[in-house]
N, C-alpha and C. Protein backbone atom coordinates (compact mmCIF):
# COMPACT_ATOMS: atom_id res chain seq x y z
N UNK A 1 47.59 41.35 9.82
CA UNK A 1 46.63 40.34 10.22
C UNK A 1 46.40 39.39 9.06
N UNK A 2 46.32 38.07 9.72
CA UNK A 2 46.17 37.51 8.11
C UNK A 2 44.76 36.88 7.65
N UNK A 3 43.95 37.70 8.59
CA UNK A 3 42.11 37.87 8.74
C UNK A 3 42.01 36.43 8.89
N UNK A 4 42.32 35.57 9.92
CA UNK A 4 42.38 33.88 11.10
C UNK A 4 41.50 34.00 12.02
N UNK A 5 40.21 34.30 12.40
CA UNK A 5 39.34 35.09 13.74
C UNK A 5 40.49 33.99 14.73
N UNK A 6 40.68 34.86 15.58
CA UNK A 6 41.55 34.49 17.04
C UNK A 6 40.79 33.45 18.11
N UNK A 7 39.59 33.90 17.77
CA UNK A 7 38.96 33.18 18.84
C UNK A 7 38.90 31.55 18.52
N UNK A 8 38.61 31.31 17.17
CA UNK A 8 38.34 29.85 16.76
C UNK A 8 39.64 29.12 16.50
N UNK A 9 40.89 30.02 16.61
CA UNK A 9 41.86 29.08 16.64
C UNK A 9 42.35 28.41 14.85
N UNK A 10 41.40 28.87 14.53
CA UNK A 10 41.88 28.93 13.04
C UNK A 10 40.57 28.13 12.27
N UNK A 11 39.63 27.74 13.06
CA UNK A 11 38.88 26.53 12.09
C UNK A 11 37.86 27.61 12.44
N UNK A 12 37.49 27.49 10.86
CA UNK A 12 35.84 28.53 10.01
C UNK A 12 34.84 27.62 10.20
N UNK A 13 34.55 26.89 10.97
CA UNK A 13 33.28 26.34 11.09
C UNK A 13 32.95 25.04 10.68
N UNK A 14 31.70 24.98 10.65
CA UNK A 14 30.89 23.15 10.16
C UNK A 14 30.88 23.58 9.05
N UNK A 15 31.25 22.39 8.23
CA UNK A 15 31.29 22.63 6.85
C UNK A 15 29.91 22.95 6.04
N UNK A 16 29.04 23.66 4.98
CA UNK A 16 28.23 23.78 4.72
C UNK A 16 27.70 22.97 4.31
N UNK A 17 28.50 22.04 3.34
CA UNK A 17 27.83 20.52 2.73
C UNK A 17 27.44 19.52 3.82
N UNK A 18 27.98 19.76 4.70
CA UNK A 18 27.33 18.76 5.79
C UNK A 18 26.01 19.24 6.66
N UNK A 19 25.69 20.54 6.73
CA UNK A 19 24.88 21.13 7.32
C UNK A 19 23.87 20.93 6.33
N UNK A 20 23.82 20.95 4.94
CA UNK A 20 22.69 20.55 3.74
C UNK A 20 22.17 19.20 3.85
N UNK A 21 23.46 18.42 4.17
CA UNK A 21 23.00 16.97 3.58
C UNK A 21 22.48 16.55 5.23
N UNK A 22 22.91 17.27 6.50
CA UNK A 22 21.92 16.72 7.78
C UNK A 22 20.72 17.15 7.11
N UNK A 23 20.11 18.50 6.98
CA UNK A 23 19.21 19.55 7.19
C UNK A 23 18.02 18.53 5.65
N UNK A 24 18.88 17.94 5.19
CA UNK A 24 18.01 17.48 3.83
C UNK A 24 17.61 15.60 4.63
N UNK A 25 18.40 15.14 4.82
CA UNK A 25 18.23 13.98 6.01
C UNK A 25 17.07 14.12 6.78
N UNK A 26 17.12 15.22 7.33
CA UNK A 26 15.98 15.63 8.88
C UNK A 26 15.07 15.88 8.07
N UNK A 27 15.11 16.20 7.05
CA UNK A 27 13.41 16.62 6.31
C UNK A 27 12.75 15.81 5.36
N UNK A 28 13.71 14.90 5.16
CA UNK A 28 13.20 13.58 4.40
C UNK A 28 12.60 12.90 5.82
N UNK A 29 13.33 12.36 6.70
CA UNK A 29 12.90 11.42 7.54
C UNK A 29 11.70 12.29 8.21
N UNK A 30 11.38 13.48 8.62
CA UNK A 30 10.74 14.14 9.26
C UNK A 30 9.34 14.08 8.11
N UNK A 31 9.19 14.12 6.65
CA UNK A 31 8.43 13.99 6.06
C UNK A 31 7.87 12.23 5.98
N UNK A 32 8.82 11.81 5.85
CA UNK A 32 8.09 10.35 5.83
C UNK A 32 7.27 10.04 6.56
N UNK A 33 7.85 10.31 7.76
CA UNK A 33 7.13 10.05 9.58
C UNK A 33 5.11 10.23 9.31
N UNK A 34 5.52 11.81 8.88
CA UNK A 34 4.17 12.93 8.58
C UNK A 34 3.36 11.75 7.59
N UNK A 35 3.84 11.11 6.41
CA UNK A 35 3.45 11.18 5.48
C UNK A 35 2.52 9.58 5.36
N UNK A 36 3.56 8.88 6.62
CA UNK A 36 3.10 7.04 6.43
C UNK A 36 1.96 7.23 7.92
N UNK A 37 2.55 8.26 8.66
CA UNK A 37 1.56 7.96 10.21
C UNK A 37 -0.11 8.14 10.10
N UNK A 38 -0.26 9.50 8.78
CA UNK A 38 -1.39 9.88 9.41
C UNK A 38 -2.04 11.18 7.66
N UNK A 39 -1.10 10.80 7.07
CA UNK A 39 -1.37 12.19 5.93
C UNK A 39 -2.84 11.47 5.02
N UNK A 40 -3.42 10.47 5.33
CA UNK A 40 -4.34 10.41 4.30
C UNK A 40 -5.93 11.15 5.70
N UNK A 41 -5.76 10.89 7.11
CA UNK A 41 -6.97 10.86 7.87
C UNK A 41 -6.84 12.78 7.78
N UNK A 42 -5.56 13.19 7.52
CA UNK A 42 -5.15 14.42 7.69
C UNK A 42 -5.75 15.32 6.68
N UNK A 43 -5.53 15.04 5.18
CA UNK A 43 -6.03 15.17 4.05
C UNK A 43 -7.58 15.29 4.25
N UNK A 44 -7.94 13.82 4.61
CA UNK A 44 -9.51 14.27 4.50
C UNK A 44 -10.32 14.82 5.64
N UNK A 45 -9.51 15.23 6.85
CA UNK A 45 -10.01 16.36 7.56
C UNK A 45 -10.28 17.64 7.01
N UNK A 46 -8.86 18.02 6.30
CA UNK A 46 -9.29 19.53 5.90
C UNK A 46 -10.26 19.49 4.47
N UNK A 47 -10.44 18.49 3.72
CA UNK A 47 -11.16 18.16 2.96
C UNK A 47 -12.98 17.82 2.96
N UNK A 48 -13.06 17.96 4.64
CA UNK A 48 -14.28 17.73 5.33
C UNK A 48 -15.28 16.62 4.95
N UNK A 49 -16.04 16.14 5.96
CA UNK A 49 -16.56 15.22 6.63
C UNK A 49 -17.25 14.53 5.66
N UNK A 50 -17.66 15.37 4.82
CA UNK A 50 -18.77 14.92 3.65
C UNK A 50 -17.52 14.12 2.65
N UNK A 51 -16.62 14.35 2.35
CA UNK A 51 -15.30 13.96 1.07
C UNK A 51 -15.14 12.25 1.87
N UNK A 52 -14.64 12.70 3.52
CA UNK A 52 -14.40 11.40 4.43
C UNK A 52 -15.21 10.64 4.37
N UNK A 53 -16.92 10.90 4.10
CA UNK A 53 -17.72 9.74 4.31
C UNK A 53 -17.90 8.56 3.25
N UNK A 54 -17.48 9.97 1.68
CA UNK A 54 -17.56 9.29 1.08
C UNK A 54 -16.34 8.20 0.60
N UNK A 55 -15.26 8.75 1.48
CA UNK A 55 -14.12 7.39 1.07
C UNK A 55 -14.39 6.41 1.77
N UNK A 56 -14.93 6.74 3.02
CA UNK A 56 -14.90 5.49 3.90
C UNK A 56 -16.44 4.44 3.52
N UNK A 57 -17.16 4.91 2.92
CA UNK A 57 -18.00 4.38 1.96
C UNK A 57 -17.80 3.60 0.80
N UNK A 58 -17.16 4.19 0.31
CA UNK A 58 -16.47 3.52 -0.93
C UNK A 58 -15.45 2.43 -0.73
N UNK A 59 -14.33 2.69 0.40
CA UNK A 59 -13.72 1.64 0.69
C UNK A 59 -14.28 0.67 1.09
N UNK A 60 -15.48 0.64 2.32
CA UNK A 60 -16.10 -0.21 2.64
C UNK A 60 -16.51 -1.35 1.78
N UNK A 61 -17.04 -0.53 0.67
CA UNK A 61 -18.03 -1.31 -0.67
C UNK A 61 -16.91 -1.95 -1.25
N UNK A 62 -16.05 -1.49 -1.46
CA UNK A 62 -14.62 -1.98 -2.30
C UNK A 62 -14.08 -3.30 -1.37
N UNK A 63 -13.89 -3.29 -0.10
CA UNK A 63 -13.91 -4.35 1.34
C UNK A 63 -14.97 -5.51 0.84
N UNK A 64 -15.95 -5.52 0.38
CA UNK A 64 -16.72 -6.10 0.96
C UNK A 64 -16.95 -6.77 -0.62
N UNK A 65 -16.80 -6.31 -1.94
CA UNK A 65 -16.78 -6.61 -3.25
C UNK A 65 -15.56 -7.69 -3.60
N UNK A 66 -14.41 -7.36 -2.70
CA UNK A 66 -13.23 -8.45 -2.49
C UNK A 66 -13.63 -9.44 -1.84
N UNK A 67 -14.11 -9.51 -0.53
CA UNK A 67 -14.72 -10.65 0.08
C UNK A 67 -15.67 -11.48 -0.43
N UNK A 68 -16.61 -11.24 -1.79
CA UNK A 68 -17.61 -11.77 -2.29
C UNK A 68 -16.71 -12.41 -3.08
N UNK A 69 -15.73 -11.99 -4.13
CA UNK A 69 -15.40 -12.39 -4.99
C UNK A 69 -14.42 -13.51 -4.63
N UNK A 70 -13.77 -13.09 -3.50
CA UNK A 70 -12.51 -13.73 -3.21
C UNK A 70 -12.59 -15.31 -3.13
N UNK A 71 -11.92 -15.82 -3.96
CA UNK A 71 -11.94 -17.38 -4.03
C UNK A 71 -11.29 -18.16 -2.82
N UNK A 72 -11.63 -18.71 -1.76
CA UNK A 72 -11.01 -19.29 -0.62
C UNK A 72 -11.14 -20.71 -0.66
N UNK A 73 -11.72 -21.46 -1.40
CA UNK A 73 -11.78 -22.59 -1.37
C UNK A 73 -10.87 -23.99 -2.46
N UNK A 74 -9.66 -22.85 -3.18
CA UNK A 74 -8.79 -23.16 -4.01
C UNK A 74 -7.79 -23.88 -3.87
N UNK A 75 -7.66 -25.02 -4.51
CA UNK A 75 -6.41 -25.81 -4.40
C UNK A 75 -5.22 -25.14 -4.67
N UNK A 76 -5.89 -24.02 -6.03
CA UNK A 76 -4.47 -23.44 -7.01
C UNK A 76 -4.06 -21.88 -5.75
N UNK A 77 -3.04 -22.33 -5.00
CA UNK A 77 -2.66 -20.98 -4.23
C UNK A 77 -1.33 -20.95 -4.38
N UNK A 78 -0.77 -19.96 -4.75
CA UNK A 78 0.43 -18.88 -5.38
C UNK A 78 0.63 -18.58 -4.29
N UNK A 79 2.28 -17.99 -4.61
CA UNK A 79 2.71 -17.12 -3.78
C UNK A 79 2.37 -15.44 -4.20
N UNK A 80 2.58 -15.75 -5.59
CA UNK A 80 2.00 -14.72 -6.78
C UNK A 80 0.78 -14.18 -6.59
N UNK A 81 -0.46 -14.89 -5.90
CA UNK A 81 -1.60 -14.35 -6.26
C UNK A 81 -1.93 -13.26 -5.13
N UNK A 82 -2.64 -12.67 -5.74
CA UNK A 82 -2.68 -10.89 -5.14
C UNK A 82 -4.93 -11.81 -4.41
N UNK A 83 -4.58 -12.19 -3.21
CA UNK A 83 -5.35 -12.78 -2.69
C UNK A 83 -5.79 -11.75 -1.45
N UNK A 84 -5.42 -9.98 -1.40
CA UNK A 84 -6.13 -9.34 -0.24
C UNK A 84 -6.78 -7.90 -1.99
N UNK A 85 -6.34 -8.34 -3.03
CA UNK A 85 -6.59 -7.29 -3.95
C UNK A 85 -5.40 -5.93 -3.53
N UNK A 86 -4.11 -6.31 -3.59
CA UNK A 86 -3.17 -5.79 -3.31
C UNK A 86 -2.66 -4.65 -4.20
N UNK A 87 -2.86 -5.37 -5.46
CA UNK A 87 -2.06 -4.70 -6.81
C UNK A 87 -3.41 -4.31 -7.36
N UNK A 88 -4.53 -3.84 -7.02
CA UNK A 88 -5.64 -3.39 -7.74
C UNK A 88 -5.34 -1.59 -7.69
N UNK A 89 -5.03 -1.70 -8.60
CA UNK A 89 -4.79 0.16 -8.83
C UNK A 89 -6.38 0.63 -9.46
N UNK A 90 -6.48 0.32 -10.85
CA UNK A 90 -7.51 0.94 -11.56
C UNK A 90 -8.50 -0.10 -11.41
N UNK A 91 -9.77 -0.05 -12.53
CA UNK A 91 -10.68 -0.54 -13.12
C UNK A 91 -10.57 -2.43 -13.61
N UNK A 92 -9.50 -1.69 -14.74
CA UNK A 92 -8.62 -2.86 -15.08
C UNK A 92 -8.57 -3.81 -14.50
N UNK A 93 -7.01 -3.82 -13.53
CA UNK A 93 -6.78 -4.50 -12.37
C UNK A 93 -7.71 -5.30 -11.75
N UNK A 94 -8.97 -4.51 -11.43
CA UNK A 94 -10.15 -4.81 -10.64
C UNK A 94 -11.02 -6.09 -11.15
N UNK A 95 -11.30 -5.69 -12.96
CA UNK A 95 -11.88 -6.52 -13.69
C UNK A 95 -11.15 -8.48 -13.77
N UNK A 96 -9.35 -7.54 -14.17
CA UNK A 96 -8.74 -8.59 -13.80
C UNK A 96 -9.02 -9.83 -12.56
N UNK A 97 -8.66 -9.40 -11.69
CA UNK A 97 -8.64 -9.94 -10.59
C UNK A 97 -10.11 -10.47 -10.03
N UNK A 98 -10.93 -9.97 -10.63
CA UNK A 98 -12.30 -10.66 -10.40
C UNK A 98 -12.63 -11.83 -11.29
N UNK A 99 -12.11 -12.19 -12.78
CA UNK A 99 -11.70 -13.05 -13.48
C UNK A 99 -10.95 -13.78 -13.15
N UNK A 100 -9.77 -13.85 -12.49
CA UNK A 100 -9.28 -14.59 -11.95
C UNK A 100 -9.47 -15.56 -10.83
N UNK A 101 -10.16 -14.71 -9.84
CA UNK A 101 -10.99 -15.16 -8.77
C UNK A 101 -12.20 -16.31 -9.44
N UNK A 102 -13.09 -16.03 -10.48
CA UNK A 102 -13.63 -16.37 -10.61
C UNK A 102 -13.23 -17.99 -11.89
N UNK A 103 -12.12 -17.93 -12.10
CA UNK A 103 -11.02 -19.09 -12.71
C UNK A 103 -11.05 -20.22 -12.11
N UNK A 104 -10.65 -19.63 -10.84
CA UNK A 104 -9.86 -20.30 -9.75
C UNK A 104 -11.39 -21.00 -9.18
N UNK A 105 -12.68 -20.25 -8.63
CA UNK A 105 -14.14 -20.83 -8.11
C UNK A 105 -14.66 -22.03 -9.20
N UNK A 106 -14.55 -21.75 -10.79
CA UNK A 106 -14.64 -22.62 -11.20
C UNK A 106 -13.75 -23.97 -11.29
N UNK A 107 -12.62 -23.91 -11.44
CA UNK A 107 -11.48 -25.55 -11.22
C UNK A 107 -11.91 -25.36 -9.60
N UNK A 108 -11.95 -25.30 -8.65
CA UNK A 108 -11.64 -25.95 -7.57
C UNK A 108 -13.53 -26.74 -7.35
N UNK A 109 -14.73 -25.75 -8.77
CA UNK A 109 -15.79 -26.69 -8.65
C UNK A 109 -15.39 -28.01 -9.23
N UNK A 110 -14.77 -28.16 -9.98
CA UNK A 110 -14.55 -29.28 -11.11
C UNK A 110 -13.94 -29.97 -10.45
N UNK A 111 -13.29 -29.64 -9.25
CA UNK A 111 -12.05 -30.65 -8.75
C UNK A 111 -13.07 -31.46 -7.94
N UNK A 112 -13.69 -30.57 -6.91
CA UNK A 112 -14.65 -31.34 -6.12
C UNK A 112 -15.43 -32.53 -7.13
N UNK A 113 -16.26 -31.93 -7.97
CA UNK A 113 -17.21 -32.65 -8.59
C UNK A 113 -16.36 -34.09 -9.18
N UNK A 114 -15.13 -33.45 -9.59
CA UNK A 114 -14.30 -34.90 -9.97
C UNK A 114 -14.00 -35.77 -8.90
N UNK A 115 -13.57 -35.06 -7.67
CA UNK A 115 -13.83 -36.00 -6.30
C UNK A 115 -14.70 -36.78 -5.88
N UNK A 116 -16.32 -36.40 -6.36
CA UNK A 116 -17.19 -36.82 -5.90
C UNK A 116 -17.90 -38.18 -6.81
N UNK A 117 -16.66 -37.59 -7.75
CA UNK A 117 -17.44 -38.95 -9.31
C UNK A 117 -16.71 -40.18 -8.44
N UNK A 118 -15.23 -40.14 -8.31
CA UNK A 118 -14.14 -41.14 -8.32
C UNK A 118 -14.47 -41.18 -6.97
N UNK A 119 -15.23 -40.66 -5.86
CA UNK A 119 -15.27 -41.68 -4.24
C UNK A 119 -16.69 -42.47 -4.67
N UNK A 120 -17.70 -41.89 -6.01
CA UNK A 120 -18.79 -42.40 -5.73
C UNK A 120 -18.48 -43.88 -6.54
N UNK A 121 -17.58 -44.00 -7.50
CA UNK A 121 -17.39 -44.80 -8.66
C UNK A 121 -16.66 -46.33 -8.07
């Protein structure tokens, strides 16, 4: 016998490297799914109600600290400028971007006020 199982005709199967690299495929994409749909409301379930109130508190305040600051009445608009507080990671960032905001509230006062010299003049 030259140990060939008879039944398969000679072929040993799905190759193992391909059975890894599906099986590693299906669990990447199967984790992402988990991870973008729903893993932060998920988190602070088992983390309970009191942890949830306080993020959704805090975000709120954080919502509403962007909207005060946020300069909308600016001539100077970028493609660059982080105008929803996008790139605010830390403290920093935060301080940043409220300086900036507040750059931008002052020139677009100066612009007006210079508008208002040269229609009155």
């Amino acid at each position: 016998s030259s140990g060939i199982n008879a039944e398969y005709g000679g072929m040993e199967g799905i190759d193992p490297f391909f059975v890894g690299t599906l099986m590693t495929m299906v669990t990447g994409i199967s984790c992402s799914i988990v991870a973008f749909s729903g893993y932060r409301n998920f988190a602070l379930t088992i983390m309970g109600s009191e942890t949830k109130a306080n993020y959704h508190q805090r975000e709120e305040d954080f919502q509403r600290r962007l909207n005060y600051y946020r300069c909308t009445d600016s001539v100077e608009v970028n493609f660059s400028d982080d105008y929803y507080g996008d790139k605010i990671k830390d403290l920093t960032d935060y301080r940043y971007w409220v300086r900036v905001q507040q750059i931008k509230h002052e020139n677009s006062h100066r612009a007006k006020e210079a508008a208002k010299k040269a229609s009155v003049s």
